[in-house]
Protein backbone atom coordinates (compact mmCIF):
# COMPACT_ATOMS: atom_id res chain seq x y z
CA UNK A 1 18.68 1.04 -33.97
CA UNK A 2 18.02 2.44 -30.54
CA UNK A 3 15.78 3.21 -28.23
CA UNK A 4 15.15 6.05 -25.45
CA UNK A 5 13.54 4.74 -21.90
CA UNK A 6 11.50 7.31 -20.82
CA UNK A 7 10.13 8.18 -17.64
CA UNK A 8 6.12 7.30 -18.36
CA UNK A 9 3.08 9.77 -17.11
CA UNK A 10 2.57 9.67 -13.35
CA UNK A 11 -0.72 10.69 -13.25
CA UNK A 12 -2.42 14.51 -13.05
CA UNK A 13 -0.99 15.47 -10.30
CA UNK A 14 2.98 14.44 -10.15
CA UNK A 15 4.95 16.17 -11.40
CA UNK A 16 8.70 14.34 -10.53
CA UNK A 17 9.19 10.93 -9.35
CA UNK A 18 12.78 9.71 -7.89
CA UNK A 19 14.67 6.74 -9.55
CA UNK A 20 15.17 4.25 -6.88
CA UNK A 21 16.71 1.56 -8.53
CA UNK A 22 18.14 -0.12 -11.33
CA UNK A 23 17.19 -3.63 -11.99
CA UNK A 24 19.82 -3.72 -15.23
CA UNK A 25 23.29 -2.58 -15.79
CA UNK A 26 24.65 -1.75 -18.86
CA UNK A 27 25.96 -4.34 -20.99
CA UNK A 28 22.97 -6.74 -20.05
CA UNK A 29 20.86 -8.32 -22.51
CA UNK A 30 17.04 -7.46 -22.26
CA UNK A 31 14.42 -8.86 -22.81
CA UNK A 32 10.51 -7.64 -23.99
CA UNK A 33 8.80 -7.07 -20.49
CA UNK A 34 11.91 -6.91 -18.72
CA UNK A 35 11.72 -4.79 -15.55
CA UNK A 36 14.51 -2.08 -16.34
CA UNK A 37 13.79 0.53 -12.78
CA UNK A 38 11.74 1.62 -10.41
CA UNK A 39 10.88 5.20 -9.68
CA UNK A 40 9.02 6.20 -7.00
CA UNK A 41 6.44 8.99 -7.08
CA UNK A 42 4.10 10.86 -4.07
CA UNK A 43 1.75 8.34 -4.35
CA UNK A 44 3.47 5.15 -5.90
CA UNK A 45 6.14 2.86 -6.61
CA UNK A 46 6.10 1.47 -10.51
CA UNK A 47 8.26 -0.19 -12.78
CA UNK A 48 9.95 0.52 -16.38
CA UNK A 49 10.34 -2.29 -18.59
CA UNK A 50 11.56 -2.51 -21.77
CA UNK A 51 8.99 -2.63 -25.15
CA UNK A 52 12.23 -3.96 -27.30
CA UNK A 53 14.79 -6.49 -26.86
CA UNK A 54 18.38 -5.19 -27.23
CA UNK A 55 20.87 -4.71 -24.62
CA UNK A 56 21.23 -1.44 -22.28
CA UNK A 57 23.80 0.39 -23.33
CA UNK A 58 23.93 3.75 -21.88
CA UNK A 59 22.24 5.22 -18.33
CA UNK A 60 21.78 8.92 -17.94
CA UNK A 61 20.09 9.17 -14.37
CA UNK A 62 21.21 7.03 -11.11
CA UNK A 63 19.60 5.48 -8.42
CA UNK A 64 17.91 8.44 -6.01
CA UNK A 65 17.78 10.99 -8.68
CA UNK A 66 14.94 13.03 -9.53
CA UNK A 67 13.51 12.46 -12.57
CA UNK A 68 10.34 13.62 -14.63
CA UNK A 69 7.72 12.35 -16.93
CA UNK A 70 9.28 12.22 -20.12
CA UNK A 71 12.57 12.14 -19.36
CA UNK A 72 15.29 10.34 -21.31
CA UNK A 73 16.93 8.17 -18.60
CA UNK A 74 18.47 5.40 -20.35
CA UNK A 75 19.39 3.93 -23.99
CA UNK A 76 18.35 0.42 -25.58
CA UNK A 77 19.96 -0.88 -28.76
CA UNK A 78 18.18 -3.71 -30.27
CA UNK A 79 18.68 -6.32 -32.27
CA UNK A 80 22.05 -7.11 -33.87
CA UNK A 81 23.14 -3.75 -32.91
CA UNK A 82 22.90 -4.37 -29.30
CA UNK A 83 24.72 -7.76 -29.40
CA UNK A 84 27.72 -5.30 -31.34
CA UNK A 85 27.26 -2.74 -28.29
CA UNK A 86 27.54 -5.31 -25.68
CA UNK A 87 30.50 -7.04 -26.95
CA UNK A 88 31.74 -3.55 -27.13
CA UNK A 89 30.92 -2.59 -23.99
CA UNK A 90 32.30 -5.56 -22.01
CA UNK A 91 35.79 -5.27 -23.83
CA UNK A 92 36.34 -1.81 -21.86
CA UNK A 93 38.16 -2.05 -18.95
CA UNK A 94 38.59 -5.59 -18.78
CA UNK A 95 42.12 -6.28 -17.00
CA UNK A 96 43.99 -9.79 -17.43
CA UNK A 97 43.45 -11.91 -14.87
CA UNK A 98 46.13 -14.12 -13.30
CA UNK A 99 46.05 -17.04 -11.27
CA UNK A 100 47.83 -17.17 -8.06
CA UNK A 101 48.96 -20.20 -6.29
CA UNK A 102 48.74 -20.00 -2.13
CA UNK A 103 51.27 -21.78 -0.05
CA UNK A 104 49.77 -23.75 2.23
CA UNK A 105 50.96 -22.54 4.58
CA UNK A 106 49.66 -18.70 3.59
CA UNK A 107 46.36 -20.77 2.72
CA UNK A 108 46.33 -21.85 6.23
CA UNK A 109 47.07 -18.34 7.87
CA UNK A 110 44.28 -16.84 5.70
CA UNK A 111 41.90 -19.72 7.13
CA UNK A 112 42.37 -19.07 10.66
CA UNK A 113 41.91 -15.14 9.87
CA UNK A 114 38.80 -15.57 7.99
CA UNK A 115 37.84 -17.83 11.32
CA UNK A 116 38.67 -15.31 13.82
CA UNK A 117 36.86 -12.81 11.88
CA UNK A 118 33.87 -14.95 11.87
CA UNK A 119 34.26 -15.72 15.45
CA UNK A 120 34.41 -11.79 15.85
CA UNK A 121 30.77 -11.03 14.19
CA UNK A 122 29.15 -14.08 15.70
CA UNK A 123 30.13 -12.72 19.28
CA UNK A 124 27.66 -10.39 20.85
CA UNK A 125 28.28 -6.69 20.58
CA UNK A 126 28.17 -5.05 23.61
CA UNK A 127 31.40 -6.85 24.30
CA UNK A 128 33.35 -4.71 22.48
CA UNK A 129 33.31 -1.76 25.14
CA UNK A 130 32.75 -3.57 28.47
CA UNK A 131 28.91 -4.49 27.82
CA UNK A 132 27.93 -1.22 26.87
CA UNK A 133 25.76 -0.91 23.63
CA UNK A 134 27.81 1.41 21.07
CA UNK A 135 25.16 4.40 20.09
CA UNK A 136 24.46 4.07 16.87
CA UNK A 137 22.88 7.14 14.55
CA UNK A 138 21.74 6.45 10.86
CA UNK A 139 20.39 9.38 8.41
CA UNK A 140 18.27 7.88 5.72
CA UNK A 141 16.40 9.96 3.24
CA UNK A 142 12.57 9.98 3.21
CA UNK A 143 11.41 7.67 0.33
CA UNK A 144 8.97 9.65 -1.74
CA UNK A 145 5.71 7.79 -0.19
CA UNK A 146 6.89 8.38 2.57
CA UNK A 147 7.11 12.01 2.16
CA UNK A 148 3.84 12.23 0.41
CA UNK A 149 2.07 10.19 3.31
CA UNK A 150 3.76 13.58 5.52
CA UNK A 151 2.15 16.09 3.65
CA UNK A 152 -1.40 14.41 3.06
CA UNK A 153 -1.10 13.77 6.70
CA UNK A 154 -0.54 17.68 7.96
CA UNK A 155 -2.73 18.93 4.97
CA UNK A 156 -5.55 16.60 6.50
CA UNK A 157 -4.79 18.04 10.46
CA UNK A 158 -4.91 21.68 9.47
CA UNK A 159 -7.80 21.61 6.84
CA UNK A 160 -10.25 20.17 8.19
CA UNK A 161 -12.15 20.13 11.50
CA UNK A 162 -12.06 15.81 12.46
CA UNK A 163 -13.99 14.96 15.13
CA UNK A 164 -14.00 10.81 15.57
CA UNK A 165 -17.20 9.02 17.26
CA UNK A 166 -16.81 5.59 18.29
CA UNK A 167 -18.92 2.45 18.55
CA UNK A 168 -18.92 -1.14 18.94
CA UNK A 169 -20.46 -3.91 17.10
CA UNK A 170 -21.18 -7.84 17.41
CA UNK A 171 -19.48 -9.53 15.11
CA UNK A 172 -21.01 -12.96 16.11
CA UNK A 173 -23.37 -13.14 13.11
CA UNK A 174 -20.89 -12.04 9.92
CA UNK A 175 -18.06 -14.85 11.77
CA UNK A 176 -21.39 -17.67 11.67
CA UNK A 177 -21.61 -16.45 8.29
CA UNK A 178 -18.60 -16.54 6.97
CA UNK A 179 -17.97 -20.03 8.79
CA UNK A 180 -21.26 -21.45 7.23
CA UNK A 181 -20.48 -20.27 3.36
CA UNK A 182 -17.02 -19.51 2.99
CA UNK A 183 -16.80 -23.04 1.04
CA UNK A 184 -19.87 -22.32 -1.12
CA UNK A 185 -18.30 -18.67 -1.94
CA UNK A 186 -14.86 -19.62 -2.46
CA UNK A 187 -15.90 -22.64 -4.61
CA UNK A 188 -18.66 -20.40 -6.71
CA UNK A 189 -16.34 -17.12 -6.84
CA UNK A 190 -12.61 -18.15 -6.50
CA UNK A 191 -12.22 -15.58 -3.52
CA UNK A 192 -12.79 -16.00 0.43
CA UNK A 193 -15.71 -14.06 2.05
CA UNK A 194 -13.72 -11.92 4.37
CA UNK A 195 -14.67 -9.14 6.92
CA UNK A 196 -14.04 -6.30 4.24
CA UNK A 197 -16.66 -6.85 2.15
CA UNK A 198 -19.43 -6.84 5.03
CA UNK A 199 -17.97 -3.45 6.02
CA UNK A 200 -17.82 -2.20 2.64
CA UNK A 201 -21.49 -3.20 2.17
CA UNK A 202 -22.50 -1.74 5.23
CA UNK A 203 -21.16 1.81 4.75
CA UNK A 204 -22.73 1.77 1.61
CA UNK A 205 -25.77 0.84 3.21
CA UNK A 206 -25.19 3.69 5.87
CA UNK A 207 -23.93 6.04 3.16
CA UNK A 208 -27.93 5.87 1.43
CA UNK A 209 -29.36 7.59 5.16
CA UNK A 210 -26.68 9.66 5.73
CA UNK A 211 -25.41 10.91 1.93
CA UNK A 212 -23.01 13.86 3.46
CA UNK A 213 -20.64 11.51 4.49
CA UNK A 214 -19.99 11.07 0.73
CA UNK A 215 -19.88 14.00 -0.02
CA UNK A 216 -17.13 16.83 -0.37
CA UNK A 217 -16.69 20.65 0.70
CA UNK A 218 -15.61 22.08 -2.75
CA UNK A 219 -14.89 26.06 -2.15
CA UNK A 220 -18.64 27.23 -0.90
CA UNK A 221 -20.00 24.34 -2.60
CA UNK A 222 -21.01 20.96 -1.17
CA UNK A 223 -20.45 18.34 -4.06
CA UNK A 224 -22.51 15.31 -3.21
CA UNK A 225 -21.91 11.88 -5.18
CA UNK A 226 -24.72 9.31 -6.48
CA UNK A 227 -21.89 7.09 -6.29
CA UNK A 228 -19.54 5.64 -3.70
CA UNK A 229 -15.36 4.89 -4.50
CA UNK A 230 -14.28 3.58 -1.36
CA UNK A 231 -10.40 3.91 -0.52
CA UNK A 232 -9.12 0.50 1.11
CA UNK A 233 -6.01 0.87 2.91
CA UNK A 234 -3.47 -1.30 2.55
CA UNK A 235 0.10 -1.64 4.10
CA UNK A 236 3.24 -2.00 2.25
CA UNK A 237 6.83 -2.24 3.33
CA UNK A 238 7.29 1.69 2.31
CA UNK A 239 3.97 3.04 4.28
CA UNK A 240 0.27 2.98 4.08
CA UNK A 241 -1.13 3.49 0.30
CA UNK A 242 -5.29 3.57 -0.78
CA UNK A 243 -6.33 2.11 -3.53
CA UNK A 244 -9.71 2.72 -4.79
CA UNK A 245 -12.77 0.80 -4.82
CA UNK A 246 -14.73 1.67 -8.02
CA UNK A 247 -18.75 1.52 -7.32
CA UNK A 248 -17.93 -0.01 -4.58
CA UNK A 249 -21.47 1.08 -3.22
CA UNK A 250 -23.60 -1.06 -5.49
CA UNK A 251 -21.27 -3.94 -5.94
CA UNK A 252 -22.00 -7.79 -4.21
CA UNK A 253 -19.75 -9.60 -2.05
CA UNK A 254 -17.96 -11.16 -4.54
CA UNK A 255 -16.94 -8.22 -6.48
CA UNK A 256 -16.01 -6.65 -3.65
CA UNK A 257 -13.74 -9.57 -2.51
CA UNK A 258 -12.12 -9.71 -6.05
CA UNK A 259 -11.63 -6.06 -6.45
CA UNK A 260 -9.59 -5.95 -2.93
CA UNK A 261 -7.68 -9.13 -3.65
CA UNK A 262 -6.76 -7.20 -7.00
CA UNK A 263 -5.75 -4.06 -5.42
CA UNK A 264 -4.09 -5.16 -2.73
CA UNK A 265 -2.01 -7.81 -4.71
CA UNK A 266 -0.52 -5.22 -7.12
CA UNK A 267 -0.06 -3.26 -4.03
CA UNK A 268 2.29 -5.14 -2.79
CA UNK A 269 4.04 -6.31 -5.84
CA UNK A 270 4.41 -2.42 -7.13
CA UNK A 271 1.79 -2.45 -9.82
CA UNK A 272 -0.54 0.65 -8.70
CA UNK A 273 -1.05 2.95 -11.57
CA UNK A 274 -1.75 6.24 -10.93
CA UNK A 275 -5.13 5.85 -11.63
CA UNK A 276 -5.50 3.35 -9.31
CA UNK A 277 -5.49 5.87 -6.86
CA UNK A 278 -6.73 8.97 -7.70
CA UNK A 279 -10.50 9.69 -6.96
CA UNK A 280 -11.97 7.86 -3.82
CA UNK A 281 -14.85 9.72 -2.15
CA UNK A 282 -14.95 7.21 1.39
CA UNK A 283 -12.06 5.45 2.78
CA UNK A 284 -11.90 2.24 5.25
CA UNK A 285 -8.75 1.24 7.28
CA UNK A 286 -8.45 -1.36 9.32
CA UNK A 287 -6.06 -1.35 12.02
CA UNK A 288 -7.38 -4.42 13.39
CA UNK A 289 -4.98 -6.88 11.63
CA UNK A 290 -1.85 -5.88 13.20
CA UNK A 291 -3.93 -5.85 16.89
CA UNK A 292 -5.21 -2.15 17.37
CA UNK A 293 -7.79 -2.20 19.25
CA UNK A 294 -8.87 1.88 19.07
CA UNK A 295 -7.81 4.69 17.04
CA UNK A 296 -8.83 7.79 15.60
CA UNK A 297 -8.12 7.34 11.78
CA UNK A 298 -7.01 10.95 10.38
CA UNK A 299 -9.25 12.10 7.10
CA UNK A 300 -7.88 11.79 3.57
CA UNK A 301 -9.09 14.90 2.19
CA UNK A 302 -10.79 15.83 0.42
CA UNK A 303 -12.98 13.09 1.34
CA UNK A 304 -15.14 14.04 4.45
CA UNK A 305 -14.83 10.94 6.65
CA UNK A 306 -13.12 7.31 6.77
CA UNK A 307 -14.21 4.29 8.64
CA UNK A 308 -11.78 2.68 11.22
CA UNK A 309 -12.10 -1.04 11.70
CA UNK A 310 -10.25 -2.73 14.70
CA UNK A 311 -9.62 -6.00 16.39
CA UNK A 312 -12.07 -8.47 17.58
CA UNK A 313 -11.72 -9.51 21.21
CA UNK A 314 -14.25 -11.22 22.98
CA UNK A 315 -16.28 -9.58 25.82
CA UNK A 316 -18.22 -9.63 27.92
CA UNK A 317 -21.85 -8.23 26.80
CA UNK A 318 -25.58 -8.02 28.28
CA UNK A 319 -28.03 -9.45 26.03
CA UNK A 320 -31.96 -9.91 27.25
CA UNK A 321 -30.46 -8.72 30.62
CA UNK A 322 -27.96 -11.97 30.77
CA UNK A 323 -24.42 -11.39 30.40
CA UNK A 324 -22.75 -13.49 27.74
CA UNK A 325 -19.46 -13.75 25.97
CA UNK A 326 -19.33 -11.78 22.78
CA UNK A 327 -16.79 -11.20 19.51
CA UNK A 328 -16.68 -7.68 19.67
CA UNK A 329 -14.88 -4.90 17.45
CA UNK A 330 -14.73 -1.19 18.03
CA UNK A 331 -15.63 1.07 15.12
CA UNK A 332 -13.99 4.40 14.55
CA UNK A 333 -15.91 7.05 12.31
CA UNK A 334 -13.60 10.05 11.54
CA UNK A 335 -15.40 13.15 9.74
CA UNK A 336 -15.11 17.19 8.60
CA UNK A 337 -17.37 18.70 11.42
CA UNK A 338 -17.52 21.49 9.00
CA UNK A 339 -20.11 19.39 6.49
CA UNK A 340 -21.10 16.71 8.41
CA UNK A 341 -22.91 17.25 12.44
CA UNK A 342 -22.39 15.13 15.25
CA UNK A 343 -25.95 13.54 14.69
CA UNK A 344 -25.18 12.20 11.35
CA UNK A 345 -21.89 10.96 12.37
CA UNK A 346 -23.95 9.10 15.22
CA UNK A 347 -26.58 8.19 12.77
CA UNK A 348 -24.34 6.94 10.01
CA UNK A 349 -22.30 4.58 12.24
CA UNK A 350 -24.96 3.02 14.23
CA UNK A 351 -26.65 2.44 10.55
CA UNK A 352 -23.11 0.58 10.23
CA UNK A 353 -23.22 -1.57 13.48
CA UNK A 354 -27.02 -2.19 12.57
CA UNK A 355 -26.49 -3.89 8.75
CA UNK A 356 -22.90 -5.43 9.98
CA UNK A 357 -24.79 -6.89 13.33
CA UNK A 358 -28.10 -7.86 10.25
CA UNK A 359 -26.76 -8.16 7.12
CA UNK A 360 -30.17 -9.09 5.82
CA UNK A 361 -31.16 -5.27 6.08
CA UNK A 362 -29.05 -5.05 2.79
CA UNK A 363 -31.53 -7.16 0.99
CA UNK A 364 -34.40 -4.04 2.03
CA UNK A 365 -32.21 -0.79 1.03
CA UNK A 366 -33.41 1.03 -1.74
């Protein structure tokens, strides 16, 4: 008996995905759970593995094809049928082999070859034409993220109008915070309290004053939300991918924590569904882990702003007319000017600084 391996659903809005690798070769034995191939659509990188045991015995697509959902791209015979094919299959082509005795003194001359070569690769380059660096030029195609992250990227520049305010906030009292309970919450809830979760809080705190910045231009229509899916960026090896936050605006600290760890874990280990994806009506970036200390974070439409967190240096600040070193972090808010006014952009990120500088003003929100 066999079985087709079929390209799965991709999600409403892909159409093709490209087959970037092959994890199996035909002839191998698999195994229920298996990973077979990855295929890489717009928006993610996931995994087919095998429902059956059996062993591969046919491939119709290769590695950077295009493929689509549905597709036939490979055949698995199971059971004793598959043992047949693969004894089959590894008869083909099989040439005798011979062994072949070396003189030693032909084992010697290969020795010293395979040493000068050796000697050859560990020696520095720019050697090799009188210390000057040989120009090098290397075409790689655009992985499909990659290309995706292009387009959303453009579409976002010339749709929308983005203005970006800017603030700052002390972050003296979340890191007393989190240095005061992070054993308590990692002992009650199996996470660590981390920055994200204050943030996340606090633009769902801000989000309640200001409601446009949750909110979406639909055709001559403003479509507001009750609810708040906040996009968390996170960066992979193949480009910057957000995952969504479900409820995100009424969840605690904990849930928060968990739901990120989740997210960004099958990030990185290429288990985003679609769905995982899709939707969003906020996003947060922060651009602060890998050191930036500004930026202007571009929109992901059709969302109508994102939150840009950076790193914290210390400064020096004036409080009660002293001056006084401070843990500071600069805030980016990027928004449509077309829905949302200066004022409310203003308005919604000093409601940020206020609840991230007082957390307790989350215990007062309606």
């Amino acid at each position: 008996m066999t079985l087709e391996i079929k390209v799965p659903s991709l999600g409403e809005s892909e159409s093709e995905a490209i087959l970037e690798s092959w994890l199996k070769n035909v002839g191998d034995h698999i195994m229920v759970d298996d990973i077979l191939a990855e295929i890489e659509s717009d928006k993610v990188t996931m995994e087919i593995t095998a429902v059956a045991e059996g062993t591969l015995i046919a491939v119709h697509k290769q590695a950077g094809e295009i493929v689509v959902p549905g597709e036939v791209i490979a055949v698995l015979a199971e059971g004793i049928e598959g043992r047949r094919k693969k004894a089959e299959t590894s008869s083909l082509g099989v040439a005798d082999v011979k062994t072949v005795k070396i003189a030693p003194a032909v084992d010697e001359s290969v020795a010293e070859a395979v040493a000068d070569v050796a000697s050859f690769l560990d020696s520095d380059v720019s050697a090799v034409k009188g210390n000057q660096p040989e120009r090098i030029e290397k075409r790689v195609p655009m992985s499909a993220l990659r290309r995706r992250i292009a387009r959303r990227l453009t579409q976002a520049q010339h749709s929308t109008a983005t203005l970006t305010t800017f603030n700052e906030i002390n972050m003296q009292t979340i890191m007393d915070l989190r240095k005061q309970q992070q054993d308590a919450f990692t002992k009650a809830h199996g996470v660590k309290l981390g920055f994200m979760s204050f943030f996340v809080r606090a633009c769902a705190y801000a989000a309640q004053q200001v409601p446009a910045i949750n909110a979406f231009i639909d055709g001559n229509d403003i479509l507001y939300h009750n609810y708040m899916d906040i996009g968390i960026a996170v960066s992979t090896a193949k480009g910057v991918i957000v995952p969504v936050l479900r409820d995100a605006g009424c969840m605690d600290f904990a849930a928060i924590e968990r739901g990120i760890a989740t997210l960004a874990d099958k990030a990185r280990n290429k288990q985003l569904q679609p769905a995982d994806l899709m939707g969003g009506t906020f996003s947060i970036t922060n651009g602060g882990v890998f050191g930036s200390l500004l930026s202007t974070p571009i929109l992901n439409p059709p969302q109508s702003a994102i939150l840009g967190m950076h790193t914290i240096q210390k400064r020096a600040v004036v409080e009660n007319d002293q001056i006084i070193i401070r843990p500071m972090m600069y805030v980016a808010l990027s928004y449509d000017h077309r829905l949302i006014d200066g004022r409310e952009a203003v308005q919604f990120l000093s409601a940020v600084k206020a609840f991230a500088e007082q957390p307790a003003l989350g215990l007062f929100a309606q």
